[in-house]
Protein backbone atom coordinates (compact mmCIF):
# COMPACT_ATOMS: atom_id res chain seq x y z
CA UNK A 1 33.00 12.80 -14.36
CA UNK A 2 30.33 13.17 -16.97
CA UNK A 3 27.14 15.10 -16.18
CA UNK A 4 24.12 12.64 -17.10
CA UNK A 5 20.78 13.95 -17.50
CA UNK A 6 17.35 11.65 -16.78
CA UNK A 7 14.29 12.44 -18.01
CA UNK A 8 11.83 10.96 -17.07
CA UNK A 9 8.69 10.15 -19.58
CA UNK A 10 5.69 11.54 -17.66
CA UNK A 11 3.22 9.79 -19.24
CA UNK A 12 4.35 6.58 -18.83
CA UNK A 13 5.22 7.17 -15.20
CA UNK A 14 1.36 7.98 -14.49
CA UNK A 15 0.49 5.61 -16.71
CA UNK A 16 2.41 2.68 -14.88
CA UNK A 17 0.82 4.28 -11.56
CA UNK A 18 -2.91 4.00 -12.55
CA UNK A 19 -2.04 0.38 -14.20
CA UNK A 20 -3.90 -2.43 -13.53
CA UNK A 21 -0.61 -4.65 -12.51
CA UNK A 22 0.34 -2.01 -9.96
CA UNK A 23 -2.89 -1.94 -8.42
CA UNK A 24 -2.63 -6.09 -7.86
CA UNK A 25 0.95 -5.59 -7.05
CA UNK A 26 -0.25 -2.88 -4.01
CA UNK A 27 -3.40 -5.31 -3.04
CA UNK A 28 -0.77 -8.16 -3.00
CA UNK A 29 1.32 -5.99 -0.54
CA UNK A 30 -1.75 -4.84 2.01
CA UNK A 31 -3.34 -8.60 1.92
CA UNK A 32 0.24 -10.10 3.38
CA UNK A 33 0.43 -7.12 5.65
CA UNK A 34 -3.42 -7.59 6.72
CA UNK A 35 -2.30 -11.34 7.28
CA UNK A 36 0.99 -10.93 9.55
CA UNK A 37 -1.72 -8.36 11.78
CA UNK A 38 -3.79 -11.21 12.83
CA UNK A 39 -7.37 -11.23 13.11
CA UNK A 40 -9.54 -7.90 13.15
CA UNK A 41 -7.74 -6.10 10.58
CA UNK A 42 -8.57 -6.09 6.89
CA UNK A 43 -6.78 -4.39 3.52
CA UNK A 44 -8.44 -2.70 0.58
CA UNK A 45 -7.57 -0.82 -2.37
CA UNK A 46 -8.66 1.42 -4.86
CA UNK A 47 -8.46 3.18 -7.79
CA UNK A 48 -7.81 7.30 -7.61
CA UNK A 49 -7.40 9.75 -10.52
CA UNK A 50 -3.96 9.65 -10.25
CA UNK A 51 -2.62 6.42 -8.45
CA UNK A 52 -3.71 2.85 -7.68
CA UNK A 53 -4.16 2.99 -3.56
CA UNK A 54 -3.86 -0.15 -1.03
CA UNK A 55 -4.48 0.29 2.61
CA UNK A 56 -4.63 -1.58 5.97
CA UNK A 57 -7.16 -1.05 8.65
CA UNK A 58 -7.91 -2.14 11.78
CA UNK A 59 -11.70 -2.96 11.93
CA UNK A 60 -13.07 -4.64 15.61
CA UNK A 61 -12.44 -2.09 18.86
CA UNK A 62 -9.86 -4.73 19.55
CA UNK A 63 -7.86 -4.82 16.57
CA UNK A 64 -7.59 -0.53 16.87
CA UNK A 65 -6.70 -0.77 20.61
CA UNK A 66 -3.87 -3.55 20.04
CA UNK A 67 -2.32 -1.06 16.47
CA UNK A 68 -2.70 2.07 19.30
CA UNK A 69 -0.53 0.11 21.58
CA UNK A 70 1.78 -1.89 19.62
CA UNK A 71 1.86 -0.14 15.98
CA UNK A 72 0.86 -3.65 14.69
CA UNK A 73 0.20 -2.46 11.06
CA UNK A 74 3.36 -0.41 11.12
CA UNK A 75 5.48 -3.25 11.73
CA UNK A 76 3.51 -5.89 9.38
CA UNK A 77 4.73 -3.59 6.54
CA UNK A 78 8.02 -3.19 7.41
């Protein structure tokens, strides 16, 4: 067996994380998964210093109670 050695190019790898295509790519992601949750829950995303973020939230009292019981956003991204 050979030995092979990766190194990876740093820059590139944070510079494909704060890229515009992986931040559309994420929001793509969370607005499917806010869709299979059903109504009440909403996705978002942002820009950090280091990464492009999406999330999923629930957002009427109903929409919280029903991902506390049933782990609705858990299961929409899965």
């Amino acid at each position: 067996m050979s030995k092979v050695k990766i190194e990876l190019n740093r820059a590139g790898v944070r510079a494909l994380l704060r890229s515009d295509e992986m931040a559309a790519l994420l929001r793509k992601k969370a607005d499917a998964a806010a869709a299979r949750c059903g109504d009440g829950y909403e996705a978002g995303s942002y820009l950090m210093p280091t990464r492009a973020v999406a999330r999923v939230g629930a957002v009427t009292s109903e929409a919280k109670r029903d991902n506390l019981e049933h782990n609705t956003i858990l299961k929409a991204l899965k």
